[in-house]
PDB file of N, CA and C in Angstrom:
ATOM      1  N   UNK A   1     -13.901  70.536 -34.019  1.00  0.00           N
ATOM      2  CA  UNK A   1     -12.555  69.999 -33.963  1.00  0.00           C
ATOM      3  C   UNK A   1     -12.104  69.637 -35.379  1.00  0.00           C
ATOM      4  N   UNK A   2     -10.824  69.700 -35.847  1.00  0.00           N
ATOM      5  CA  UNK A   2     -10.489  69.734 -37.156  1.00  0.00           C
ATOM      6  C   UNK A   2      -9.691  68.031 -36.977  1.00  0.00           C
ATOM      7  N   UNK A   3      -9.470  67.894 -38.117  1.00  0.00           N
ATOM      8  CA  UNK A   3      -9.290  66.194 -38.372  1.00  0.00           C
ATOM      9  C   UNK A   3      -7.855  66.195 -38.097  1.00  0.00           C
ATOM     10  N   UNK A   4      -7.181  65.670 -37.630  1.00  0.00           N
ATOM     11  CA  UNK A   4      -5.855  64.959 -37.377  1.00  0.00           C
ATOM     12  C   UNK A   4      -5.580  63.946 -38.029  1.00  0.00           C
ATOM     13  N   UNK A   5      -4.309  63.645 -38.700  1.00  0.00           N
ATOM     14  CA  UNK A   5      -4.040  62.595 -39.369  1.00  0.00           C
ATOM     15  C   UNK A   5      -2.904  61.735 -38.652  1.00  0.00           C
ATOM     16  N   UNK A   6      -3.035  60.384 -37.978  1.00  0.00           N
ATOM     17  CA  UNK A   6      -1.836  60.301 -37.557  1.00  0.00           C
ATOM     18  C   UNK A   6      -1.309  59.368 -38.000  1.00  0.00           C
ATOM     19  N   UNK A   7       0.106  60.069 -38.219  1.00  0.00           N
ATOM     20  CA  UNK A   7       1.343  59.024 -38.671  1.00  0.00           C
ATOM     21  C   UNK A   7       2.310  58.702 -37.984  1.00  0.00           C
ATOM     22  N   UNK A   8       2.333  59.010 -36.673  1.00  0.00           N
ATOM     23  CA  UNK A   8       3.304  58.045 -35.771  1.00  0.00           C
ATOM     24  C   UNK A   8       2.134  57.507 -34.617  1.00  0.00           C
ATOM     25  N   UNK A   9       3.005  56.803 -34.213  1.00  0.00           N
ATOM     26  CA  UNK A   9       2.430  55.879 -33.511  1.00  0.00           C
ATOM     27  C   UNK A   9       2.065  56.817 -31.883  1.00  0.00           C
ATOM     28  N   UNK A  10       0.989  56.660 -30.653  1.00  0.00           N
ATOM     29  CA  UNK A  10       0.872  57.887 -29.799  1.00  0.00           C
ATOM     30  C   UNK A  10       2.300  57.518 -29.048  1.00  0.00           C
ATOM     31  N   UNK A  11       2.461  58.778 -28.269  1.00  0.00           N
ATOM     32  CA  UNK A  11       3.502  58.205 -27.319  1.00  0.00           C
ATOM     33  C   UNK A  11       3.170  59.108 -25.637  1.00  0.00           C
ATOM     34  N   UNK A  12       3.679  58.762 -24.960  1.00  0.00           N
ATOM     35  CA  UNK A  12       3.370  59.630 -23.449  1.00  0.00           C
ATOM     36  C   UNK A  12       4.349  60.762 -24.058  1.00  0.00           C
ATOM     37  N   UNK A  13       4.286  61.902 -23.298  1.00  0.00           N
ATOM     38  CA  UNK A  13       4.386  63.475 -23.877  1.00  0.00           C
ATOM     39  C   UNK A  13       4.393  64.007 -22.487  1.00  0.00           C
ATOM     40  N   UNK A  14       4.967  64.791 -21.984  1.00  0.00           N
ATOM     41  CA  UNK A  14       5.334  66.045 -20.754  1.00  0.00           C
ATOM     42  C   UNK A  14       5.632  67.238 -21.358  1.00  0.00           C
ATOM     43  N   UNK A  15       4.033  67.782 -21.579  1.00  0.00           N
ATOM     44  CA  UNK A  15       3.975  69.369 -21.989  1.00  0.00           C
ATOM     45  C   UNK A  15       2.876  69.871 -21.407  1.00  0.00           C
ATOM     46  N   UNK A  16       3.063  71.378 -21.143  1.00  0.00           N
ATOM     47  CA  UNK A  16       2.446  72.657 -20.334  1.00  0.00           C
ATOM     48  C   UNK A  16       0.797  72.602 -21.312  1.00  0.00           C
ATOM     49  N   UNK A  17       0.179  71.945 -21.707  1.00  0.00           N
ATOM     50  CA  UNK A  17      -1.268  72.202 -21.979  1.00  0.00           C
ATOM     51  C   UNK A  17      -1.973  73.488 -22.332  1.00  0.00           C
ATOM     52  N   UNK A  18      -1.579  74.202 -20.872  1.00  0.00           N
ATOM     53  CA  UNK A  18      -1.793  75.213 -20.372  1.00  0.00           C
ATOM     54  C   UNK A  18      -1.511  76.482 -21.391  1.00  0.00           C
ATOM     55  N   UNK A  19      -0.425  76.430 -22.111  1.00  0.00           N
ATOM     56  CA  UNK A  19       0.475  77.290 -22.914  1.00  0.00           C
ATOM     57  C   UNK A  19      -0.551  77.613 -23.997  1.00  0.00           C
ATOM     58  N   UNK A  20      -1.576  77.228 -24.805  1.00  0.00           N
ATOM     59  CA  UNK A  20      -2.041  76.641 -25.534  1.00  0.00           C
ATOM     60  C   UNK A  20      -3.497  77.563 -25.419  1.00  0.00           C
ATOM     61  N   UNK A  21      -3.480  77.763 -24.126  1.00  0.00           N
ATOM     62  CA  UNK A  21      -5.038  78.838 -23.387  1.00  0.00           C
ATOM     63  C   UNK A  21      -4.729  79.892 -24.206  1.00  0.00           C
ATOM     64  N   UNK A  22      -3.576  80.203 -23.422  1.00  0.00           N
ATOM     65  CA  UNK A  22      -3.272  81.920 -23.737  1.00  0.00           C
ATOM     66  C   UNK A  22      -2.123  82.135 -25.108  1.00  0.00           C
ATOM     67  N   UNK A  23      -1.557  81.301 -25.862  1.00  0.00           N
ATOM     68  CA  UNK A  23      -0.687  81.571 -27.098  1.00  0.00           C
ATOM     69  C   UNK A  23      -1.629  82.023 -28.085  1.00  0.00           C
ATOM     70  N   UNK A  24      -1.955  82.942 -28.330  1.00  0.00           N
ATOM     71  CA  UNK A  24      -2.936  83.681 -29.690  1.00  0.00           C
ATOM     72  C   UNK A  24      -2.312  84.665 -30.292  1.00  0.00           C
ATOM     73  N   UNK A  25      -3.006  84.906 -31.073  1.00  0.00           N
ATOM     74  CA  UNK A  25      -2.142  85.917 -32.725  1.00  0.00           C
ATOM     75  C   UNK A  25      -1.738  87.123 -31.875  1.00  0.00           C
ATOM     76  N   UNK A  26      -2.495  87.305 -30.805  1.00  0.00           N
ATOM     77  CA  UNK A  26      -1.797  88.890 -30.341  1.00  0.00           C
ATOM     78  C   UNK A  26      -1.051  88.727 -29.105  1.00  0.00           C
ATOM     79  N   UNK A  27      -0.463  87.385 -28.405  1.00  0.00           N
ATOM     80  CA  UNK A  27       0.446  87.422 -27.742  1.00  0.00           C
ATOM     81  C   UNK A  27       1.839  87.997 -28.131  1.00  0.00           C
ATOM     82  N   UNK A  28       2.884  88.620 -27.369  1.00  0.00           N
ATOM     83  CA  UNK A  28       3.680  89.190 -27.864  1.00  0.00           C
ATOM     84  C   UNK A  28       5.163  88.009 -28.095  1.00  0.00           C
ATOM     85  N   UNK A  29       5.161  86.951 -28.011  1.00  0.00           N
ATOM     86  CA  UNK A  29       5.903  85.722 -28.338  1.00  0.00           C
ATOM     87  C   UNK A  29       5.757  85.685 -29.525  1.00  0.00           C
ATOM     88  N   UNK A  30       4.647  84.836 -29.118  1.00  0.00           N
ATOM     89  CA  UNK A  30       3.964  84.850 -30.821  1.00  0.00           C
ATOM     90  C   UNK A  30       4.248  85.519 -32.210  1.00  0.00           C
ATOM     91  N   UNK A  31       3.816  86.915 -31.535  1.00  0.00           N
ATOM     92  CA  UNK A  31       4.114  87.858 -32.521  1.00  0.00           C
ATOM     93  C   UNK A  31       5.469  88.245 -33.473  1.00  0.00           C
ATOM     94  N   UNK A  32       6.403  88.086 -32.638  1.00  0.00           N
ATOM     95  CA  UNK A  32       8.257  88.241 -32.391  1.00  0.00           C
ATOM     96  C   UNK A  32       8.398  86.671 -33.008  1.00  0.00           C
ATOM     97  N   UNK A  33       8.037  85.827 -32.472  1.00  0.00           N
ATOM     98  CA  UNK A  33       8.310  84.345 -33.819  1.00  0.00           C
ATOM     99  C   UNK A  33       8.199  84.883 -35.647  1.00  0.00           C
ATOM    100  N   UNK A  34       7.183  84.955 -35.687  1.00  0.00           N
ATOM    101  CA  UNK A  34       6.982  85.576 -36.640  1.00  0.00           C
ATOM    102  C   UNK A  34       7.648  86.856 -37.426  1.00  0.00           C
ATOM    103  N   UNK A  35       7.556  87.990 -36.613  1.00  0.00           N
ATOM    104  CA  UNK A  35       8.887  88.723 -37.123  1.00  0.00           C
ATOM    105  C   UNK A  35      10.411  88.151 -37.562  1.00  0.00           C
ATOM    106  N   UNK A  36      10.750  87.241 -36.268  1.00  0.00           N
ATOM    107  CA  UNK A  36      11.453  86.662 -36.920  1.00  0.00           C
ATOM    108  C   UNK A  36      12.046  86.089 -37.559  1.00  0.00           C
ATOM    109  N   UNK A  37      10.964  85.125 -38.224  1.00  0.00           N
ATOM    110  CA  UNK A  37      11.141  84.524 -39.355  1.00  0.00           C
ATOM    111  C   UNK A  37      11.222  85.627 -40.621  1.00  0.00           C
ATOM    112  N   UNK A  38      10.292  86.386 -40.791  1.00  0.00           N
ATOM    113  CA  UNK A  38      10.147  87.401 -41.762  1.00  0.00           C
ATOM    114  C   UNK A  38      11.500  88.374 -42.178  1.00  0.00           C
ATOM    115  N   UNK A  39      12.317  88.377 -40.811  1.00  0.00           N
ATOM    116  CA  UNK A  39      13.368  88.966 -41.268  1.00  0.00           C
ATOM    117  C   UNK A  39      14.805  88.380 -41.301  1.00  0.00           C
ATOM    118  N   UNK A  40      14.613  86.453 -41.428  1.00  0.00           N
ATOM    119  CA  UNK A  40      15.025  85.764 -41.715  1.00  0.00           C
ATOM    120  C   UNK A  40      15.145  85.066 -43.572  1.00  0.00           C
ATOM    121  N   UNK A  41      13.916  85.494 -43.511  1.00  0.00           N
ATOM    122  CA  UNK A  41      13.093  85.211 -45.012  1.00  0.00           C
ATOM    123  C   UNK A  41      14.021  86.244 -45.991  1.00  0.00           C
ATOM    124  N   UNK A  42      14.492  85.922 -46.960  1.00  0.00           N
ATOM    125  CA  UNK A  42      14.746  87.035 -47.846  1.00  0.00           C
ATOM    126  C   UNK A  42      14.264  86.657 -49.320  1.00  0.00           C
ATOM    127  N   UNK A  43      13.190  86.074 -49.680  1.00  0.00           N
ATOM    128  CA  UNK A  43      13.058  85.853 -50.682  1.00  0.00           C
ATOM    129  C   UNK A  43      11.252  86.264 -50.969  1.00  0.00           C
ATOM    130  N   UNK A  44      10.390  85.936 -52.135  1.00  0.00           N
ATOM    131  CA  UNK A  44       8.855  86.135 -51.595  1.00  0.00           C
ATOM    132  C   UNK A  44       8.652  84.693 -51.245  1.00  0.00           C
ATOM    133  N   UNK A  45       7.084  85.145 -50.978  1.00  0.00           N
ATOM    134  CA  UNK A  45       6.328  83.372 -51.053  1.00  0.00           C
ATOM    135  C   UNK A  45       4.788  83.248 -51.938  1.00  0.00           C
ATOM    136  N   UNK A  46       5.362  82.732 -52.684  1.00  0.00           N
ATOM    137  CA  UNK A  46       4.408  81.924 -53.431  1.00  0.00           C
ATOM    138  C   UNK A  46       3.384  81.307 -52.753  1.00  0.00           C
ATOM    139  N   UNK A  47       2.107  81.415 -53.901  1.00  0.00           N
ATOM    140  CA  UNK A  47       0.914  80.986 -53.295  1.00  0.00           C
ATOM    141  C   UNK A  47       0.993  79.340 -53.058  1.00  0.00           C
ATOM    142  N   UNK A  48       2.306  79.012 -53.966  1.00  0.00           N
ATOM    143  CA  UNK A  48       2.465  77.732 -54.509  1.00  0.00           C
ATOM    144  C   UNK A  48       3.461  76.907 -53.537  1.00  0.00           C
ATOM    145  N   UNK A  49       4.029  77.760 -52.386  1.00  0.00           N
ATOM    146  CA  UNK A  49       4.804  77.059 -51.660  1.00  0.00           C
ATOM    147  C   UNK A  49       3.967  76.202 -50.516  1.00  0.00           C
ATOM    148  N   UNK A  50       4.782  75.264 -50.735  1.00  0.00           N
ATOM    149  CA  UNK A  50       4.179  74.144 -49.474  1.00  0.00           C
ATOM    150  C   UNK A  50       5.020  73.739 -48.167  1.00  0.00           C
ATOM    151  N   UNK A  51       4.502  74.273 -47.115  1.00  0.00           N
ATOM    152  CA  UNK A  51       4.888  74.680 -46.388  1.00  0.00           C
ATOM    153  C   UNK A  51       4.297  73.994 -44.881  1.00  0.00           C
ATOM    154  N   UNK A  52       5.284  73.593 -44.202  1.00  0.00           N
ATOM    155  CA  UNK A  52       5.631  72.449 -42.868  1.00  0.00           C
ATOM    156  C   UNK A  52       5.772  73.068 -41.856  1.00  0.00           C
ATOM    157  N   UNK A  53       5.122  72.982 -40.362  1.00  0.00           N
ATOM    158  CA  UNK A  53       5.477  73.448 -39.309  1.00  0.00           C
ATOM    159  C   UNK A  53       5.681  72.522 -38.953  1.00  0.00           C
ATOM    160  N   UNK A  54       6.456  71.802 -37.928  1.00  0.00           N
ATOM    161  CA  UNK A  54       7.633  70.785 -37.243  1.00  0.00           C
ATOM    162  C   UNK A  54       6.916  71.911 -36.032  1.00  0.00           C
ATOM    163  N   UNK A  55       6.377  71.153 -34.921  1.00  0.00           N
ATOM    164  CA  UNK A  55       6.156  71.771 -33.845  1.00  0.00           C
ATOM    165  C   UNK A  55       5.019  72.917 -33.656  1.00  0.00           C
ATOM    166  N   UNK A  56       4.461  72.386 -34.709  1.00  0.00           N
ATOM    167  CA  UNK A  56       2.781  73.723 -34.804  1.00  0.00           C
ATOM    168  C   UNK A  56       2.402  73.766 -33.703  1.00  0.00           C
ATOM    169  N   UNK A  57       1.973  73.067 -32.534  1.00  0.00           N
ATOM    170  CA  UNK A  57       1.385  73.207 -31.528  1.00  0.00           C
ATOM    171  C   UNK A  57       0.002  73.012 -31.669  1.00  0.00           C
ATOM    172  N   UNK A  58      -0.567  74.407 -32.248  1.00  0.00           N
ATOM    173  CA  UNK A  58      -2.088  74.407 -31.995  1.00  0.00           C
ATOM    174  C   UNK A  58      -2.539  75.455 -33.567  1.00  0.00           C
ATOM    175  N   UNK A  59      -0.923  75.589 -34.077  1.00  0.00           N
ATOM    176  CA  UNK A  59      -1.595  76.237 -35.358  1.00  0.00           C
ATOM    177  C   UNK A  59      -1.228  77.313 -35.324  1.00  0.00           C
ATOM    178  N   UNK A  60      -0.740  78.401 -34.828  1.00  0.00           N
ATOM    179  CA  UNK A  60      -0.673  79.594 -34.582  1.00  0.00           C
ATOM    180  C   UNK A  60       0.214  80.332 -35.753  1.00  0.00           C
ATOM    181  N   UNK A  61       1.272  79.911 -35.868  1.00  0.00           N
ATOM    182  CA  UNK A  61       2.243  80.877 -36.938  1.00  0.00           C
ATOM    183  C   UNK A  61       1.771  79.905 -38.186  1.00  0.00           C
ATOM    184  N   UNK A  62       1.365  78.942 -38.718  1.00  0.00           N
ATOM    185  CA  UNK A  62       0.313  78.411 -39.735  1.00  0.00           C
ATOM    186  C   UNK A  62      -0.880  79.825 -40.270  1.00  0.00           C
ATOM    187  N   UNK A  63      -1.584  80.200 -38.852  1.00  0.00           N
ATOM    188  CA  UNK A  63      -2.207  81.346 -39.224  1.00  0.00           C
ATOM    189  C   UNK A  63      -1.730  82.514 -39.549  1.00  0.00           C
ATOM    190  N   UNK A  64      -0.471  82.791 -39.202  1.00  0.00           N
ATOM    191  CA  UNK A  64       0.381  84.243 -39.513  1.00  0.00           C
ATOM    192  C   UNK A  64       0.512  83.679 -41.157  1.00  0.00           C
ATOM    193  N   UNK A  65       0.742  82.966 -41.127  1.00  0.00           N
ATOM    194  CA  UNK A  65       1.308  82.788 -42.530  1.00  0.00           C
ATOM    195  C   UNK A  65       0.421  82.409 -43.502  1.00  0.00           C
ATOM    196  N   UNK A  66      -0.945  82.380 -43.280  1.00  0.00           N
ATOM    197  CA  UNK A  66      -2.128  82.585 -44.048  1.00  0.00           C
ATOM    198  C   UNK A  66      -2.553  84.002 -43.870  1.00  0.00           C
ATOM    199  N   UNK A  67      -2.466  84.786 -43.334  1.00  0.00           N
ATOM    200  CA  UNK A  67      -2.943  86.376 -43.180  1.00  0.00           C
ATOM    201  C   UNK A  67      -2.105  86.936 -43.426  1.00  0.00           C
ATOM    202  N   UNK A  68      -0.579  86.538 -43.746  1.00  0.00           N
ATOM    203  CA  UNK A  68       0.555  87.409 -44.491  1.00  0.00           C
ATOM    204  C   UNK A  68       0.694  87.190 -45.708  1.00  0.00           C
ATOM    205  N   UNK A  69       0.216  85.881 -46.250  1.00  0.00           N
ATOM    206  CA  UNK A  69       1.168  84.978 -47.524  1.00  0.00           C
ATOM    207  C   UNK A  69      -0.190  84.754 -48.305  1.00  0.00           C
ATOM    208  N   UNK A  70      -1.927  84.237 -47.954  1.00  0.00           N
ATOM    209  CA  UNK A  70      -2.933  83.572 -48.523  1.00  0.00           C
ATOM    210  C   UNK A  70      -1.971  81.978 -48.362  1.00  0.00           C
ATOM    211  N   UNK A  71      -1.293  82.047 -47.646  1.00  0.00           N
ATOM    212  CA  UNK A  71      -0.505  80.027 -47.950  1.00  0.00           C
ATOM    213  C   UNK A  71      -0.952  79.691 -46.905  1.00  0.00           C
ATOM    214  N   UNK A  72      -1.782  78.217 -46.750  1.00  0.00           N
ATOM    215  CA  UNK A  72      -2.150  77.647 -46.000  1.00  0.00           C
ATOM    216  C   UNK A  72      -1.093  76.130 -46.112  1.00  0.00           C
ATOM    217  N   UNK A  73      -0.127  76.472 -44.952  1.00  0.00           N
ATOM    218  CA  UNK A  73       0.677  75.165 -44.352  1.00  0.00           C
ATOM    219  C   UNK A  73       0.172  73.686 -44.033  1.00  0.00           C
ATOM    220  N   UNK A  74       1.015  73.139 -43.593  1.00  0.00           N
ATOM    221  CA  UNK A  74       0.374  71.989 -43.113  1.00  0.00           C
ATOM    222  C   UNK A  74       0.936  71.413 -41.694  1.00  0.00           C
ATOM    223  N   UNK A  75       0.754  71.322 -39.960  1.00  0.00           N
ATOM    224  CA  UNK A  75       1.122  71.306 -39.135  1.00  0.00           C
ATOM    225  C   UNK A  75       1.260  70.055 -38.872  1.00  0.00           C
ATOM    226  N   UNK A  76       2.504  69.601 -38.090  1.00  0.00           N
ATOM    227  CA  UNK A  76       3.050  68.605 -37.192  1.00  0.00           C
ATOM    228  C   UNK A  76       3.093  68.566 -36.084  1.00  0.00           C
ATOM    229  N   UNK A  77       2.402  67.826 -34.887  1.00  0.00           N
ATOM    230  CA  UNK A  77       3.147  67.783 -33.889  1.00  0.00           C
ATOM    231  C   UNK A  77       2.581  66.554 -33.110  1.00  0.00           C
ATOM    232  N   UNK A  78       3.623  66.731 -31.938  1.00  0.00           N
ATOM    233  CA  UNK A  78       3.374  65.104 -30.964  1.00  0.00           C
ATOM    234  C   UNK A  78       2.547  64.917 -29.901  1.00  0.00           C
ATOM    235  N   UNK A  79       1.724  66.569 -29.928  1.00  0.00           N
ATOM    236  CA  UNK A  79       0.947  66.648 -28.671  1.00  0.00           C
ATOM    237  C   UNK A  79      -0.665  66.980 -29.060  1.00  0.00           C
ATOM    238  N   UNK A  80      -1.218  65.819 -28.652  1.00  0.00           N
ATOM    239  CA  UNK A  80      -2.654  65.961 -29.433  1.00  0.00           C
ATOM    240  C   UNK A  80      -3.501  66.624 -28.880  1.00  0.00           C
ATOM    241  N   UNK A  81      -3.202  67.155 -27.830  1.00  0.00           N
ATOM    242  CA  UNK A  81      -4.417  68.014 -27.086  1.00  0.00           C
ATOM    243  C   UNK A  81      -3.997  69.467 -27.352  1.00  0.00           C
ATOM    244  N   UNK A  82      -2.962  69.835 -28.450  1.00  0.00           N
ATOM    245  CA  UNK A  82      -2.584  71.068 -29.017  1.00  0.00           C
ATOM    246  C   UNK A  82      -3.355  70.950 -30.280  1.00  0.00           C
ATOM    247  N   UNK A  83      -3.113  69.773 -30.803  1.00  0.00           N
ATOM    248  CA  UNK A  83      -3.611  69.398 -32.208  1.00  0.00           C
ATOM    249  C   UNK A  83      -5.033  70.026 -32.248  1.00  0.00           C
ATOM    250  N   UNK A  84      -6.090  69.324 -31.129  1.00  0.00           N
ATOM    251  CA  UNK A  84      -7.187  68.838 -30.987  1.00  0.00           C
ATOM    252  C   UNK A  84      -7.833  70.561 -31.073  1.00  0.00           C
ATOM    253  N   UNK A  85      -6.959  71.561 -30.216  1.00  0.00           N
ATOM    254  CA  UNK A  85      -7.313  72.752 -30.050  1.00  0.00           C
ATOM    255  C   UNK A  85      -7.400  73.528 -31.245  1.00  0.00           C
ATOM    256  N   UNK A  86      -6.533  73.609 -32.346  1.00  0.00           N
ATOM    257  CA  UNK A  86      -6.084  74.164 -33.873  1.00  0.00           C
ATOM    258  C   UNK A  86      -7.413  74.479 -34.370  1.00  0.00           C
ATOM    259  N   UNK A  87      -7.472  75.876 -34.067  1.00  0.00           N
ATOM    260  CA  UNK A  87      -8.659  76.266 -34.920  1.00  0.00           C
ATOM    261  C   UNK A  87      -8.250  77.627 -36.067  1.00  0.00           C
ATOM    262  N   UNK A  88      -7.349  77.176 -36.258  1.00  0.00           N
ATOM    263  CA  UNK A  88      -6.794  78.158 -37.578  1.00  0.00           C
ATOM    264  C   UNK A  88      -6.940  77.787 -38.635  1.00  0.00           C
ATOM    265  N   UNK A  89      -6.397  79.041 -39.864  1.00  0.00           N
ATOM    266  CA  UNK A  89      -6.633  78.151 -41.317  1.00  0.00           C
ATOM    267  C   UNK A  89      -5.807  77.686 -41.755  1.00  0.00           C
ATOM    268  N   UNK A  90      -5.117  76.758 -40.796  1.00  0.00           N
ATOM    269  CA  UNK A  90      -3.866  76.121 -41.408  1.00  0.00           C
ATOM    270  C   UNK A  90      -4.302  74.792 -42.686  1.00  0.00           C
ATOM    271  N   UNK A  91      -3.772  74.160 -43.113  1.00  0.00           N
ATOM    272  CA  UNK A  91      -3.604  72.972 -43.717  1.00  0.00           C
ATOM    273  C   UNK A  91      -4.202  72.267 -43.218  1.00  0.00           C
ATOM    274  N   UNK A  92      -3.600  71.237 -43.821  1.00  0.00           N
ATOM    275  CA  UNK A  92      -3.446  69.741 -42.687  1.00  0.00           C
ATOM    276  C   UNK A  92      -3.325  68.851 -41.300  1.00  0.00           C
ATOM    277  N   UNK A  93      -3.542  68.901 -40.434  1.00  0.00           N
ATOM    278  CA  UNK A  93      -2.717  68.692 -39.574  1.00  0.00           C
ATOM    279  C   UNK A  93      -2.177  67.154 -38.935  1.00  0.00           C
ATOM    280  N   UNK A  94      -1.248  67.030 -38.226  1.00  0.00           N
ATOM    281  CA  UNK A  94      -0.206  65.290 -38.776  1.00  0.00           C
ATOM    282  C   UNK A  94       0.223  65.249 -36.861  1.00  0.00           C
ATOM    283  N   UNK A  95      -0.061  64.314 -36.715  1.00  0.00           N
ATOM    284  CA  UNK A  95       0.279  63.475 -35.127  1.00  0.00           C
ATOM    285  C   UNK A  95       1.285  63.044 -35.843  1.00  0.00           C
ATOM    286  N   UNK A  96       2.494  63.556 -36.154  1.00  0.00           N
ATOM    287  CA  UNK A  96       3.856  63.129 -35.990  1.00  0.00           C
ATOM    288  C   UNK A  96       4.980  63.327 -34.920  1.00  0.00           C
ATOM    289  N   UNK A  97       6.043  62.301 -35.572  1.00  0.00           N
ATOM    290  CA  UNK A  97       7.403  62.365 -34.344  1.00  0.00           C
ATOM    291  C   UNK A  97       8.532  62.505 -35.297  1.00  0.00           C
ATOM    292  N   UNK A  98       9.063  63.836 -34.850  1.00  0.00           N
ATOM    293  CA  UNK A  98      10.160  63.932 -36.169  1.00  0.00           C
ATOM    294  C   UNK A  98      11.275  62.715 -36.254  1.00  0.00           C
ATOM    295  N   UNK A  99      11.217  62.424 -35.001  1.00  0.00           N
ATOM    296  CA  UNK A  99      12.201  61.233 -34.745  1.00  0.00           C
ATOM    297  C   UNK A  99      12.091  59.772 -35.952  1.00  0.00           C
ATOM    298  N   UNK A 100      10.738  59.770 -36.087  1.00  0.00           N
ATOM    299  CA  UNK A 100      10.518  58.690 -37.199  1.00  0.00           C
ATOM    300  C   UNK A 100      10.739  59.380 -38.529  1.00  0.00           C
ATOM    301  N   UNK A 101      11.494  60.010 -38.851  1.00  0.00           N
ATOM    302  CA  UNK A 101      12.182  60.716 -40.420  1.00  0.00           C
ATOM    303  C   UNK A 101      11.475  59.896 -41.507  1.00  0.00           C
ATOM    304  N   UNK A 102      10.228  59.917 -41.807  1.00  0.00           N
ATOM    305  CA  UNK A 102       9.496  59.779 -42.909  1.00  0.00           C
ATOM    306  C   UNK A 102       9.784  60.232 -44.209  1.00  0.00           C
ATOM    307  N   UNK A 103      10.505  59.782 -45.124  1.00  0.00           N
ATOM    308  CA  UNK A 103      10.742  60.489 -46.242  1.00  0.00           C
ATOM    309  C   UNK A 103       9.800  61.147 -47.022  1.00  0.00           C
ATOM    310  N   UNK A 104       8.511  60.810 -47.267  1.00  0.00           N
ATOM    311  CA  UNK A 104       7.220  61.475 -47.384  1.00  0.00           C
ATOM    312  C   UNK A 104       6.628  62.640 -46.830  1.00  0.00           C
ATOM    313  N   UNK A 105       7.349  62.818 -46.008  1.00  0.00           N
ATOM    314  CA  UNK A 105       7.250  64.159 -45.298  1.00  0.00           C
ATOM    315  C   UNK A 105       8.079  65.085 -45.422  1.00  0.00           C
ATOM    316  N   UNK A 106       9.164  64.529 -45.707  1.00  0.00           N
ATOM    317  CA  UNK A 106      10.774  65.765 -46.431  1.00  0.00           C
ATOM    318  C   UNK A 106      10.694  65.662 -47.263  1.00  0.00           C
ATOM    319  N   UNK A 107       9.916  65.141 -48.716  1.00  0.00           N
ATOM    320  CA  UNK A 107       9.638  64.849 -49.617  1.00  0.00           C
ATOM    321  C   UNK A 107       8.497  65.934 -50.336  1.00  0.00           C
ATOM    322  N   UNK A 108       8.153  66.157 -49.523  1.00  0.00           N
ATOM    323  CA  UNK A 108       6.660  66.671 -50.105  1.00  0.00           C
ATOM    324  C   UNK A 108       6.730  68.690 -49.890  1.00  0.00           C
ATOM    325  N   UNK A 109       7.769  69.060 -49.323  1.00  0.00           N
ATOM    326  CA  UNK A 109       7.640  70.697 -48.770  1.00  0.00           C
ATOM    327  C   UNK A 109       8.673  71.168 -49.422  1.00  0.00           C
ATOM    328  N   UNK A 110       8.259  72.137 -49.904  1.00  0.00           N
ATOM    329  CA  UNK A 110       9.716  73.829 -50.457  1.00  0.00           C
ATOM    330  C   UNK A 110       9.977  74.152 -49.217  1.00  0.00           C
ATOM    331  N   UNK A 111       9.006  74.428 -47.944  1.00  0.00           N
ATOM    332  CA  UNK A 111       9.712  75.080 -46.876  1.00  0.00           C
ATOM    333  C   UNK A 111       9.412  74.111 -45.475  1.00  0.00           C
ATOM    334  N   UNK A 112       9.763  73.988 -44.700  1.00  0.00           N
ATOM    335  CA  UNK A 112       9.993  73.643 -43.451  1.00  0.00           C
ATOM    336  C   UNK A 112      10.304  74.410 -42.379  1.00  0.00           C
ATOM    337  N   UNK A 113       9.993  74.394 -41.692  1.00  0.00           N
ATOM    338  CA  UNK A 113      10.100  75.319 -40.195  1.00  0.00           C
ATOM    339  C   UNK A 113       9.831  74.603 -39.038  1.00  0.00           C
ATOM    340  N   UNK A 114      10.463  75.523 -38.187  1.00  0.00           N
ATOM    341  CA  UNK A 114      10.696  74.525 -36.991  1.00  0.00           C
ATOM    342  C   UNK A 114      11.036  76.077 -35.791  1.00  0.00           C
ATOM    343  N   UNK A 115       9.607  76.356 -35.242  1.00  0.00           N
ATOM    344  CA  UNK A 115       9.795  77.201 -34.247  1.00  0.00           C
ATOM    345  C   UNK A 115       9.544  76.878 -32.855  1.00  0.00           C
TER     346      UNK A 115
END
């Protein structure tokens, strides 16, 4: 299990768990997130960009974007039994609530995402 850092406080949560079994690099969701960002993207990416998922889940497009870019992100989210699952090479990963707008956290990224 990879380390969690948390910076909000826990809260009760109503999410599918379940989603989390079967979301992997070769689901075809998955996959199409990713495209779409890519053909959203019009610029490169630096090894040097630091880079936020808002809603990582369990890590998944964190890993697209280490096997496309060598950039290892850093993930957010409010559901710890997604967290707990993250076995990618993402970053960091943060038990946050975007709702608590931490300036340390908009503070610190060139990119942000939110899929």
């Amino acid at each position: 299990m990879r380390t969690v850092t948390q910076l909000s406080p826990p809260s009760k949560i109503n999410m599918a768990d379940k989603w989390f079994e079967f979301a992997s690099l070769d689901h075809f969701w998955i996959r199409r997130r990713f495209e779409v960002f890519q053909s959203l993207w019009n610029g490169p990416v630096s090894k040097t960009l630091k880079i936020a998922d808002i809603g990582c889940g369990h890590g998944v497009m964190l890993q697209q974007f280490f096997d496309k870019y060598s950039v290892a992100g850093d993930g957010f989210y409010v559901n710890q039994v997604a967290l707990n699952r993250a076995n990618y090479s993402v970053g960091r990963l943060f038990y946050y609530n975007i709702h608590d707008r931490l300036a340390s956290v908009k503070q610190t990224y060139d990119l942000i995402i939110l899929f």
